[in-house]
Protein backbone atom coordinates (compact mmCIF):
# COMPACT_ATOMS: atom_id res chain seq x y z
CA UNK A 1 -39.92 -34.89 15.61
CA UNK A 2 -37.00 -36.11 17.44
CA UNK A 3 -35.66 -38.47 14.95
CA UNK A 4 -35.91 -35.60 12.01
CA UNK A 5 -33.99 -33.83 14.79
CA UNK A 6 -31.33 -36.64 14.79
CA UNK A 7 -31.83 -36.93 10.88
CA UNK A 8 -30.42 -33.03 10.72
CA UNK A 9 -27.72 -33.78 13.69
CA UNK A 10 -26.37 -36.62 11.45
CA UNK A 11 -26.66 -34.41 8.53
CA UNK A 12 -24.48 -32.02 9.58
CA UNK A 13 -21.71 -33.65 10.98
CA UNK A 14 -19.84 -37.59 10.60
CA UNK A 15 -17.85 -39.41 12.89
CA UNK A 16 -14.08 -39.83 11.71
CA UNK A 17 -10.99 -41.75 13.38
CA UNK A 18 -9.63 -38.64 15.21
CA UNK A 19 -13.24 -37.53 16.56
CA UNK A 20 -16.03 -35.59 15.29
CA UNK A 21 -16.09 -32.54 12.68
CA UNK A 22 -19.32 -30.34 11.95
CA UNK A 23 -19.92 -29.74 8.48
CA UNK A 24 -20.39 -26.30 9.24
CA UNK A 25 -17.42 -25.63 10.87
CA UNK A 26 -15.72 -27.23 7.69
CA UNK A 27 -17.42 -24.71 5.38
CA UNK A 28 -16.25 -21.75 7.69
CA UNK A 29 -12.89 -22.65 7.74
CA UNK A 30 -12.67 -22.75 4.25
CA UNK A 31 -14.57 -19.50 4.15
CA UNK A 32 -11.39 -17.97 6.01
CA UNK A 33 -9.06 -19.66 3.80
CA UNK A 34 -10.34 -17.95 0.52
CA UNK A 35 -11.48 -14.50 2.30
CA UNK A 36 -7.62 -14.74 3.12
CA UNK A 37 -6.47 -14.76 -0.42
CA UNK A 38 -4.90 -12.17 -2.16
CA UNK A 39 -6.76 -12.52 -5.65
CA UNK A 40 -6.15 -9.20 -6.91
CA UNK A 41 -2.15 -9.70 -7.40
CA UNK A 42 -2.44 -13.49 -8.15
CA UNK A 43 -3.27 -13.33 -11.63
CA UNK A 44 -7.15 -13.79 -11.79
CA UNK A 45 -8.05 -9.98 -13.06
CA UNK A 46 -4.54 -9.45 -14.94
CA UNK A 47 -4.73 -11.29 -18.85
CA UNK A 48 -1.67 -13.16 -20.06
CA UNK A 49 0.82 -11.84 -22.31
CA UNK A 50 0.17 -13.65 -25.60
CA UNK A 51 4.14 -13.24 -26.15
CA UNK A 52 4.89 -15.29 -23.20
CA UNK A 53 2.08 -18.05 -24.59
CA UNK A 54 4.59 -20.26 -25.90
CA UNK A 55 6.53 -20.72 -22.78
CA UNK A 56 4.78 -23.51 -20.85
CA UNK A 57 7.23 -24.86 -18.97
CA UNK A 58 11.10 -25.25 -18.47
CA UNK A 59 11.79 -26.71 -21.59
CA UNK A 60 9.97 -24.28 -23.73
CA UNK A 61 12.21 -21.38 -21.43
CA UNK A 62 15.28 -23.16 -22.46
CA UNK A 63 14.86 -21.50 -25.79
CA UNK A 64 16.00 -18.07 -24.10
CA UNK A 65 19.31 -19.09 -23.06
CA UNK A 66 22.29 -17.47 -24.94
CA UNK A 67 19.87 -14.32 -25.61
CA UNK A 68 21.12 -10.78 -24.67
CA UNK A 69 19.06 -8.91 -22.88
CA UNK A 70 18.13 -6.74 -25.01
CA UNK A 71 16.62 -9.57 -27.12
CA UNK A 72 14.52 -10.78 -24.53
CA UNK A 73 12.74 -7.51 -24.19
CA UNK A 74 12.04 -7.20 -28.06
CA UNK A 75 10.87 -10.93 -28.33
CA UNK A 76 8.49 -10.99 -24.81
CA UNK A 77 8.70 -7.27 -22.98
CA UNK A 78 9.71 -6.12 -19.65
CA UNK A 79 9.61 -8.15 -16.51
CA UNK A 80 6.18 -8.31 -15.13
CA UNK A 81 6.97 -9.45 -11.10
CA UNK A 82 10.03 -9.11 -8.62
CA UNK A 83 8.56 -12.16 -6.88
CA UNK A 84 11.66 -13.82 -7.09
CA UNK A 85 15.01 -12.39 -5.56
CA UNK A 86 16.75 -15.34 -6.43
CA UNK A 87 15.99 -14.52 -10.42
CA UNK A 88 17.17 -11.71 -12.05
CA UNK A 89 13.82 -11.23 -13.52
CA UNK A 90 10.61 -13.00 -13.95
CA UNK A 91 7.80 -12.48 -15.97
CA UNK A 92 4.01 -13.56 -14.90
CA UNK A 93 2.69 -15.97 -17.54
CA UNK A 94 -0.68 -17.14 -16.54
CA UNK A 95 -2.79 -18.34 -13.01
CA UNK A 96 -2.28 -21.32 -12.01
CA UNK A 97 -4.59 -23.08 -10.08
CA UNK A 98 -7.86 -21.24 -8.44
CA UNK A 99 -5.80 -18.44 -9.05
CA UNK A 100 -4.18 -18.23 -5.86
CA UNK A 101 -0.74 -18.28 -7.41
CA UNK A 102 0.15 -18.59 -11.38
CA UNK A 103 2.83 -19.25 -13.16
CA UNK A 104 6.17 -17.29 -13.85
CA UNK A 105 9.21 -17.48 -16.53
CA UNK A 106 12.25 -16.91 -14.49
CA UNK A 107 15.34 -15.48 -16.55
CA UNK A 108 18.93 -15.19 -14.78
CA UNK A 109 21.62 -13.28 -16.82
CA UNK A 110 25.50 -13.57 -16.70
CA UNK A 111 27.70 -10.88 -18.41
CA UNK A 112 24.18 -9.75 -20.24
CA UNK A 113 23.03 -12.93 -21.56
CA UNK A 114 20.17 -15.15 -20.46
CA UNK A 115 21.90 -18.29 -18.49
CA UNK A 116 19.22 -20.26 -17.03
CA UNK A 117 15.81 -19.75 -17.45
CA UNK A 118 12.77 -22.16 -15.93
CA UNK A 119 9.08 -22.02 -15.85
CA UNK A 120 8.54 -21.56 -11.50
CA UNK A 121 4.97 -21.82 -9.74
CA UNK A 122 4.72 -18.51 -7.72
């Protein structure tokens, strides 16, 4: 009985460099970190645009620049986030990740026109 009882000890925790960690433990803090996770605004239950599909990263954005705005909302809509105060306006394109965070098309406009535009992790 008492070496099954060591058996389980063993089991449940391992001796590392900087002391010893409980499996359990481990599990509960990563319990926290999920149950701490905003998954309803990250993407996970929203669907992506199929008009931002082709824009998978910055180089794909770069097609934007020298649009009006006004051309940007016929080819891919209205801006889907104000995540980003640095952007002018940004548009959700898909989750990234274990949906956590996802993936945004950032658009910044001078004198009406797209001038920069970049595919940003949120």
């Amino acid at each position: 009985m008492e070496l099954r009882r060591r058996e389980y000890s063993a089991a449940l925790s391992f001796r590392a460099p900087f002391g010893r960690i409980g499996v359990l433990s481990g599990l509960a803090s990563l319990i926290l970190l999920v149950a701490s996770c905003d998954f309803g605004s990250s993407g996970c239950e929203r669907k992506p645009d199929r008009r931002l599909a082709e824009f998978r990263d910055s180089t794909d954005a770069a097609a934007l620049v020298g649009l009006s705005e006004e051309d940007v909302r016929a080819r891919i809509g209205q801006p889907s986030s104000d995540r980003f105060p640095d952007w002018d306006e940004t548009f959700w394109l898909r989750p990234q990740g274990l949906c956590m965070d996802g993936w945004y098309l950032a658009l910044k406009y001078e004198n009406g026109v797209v001038s920069e535009a970049a595919v940003i992790p949120g």
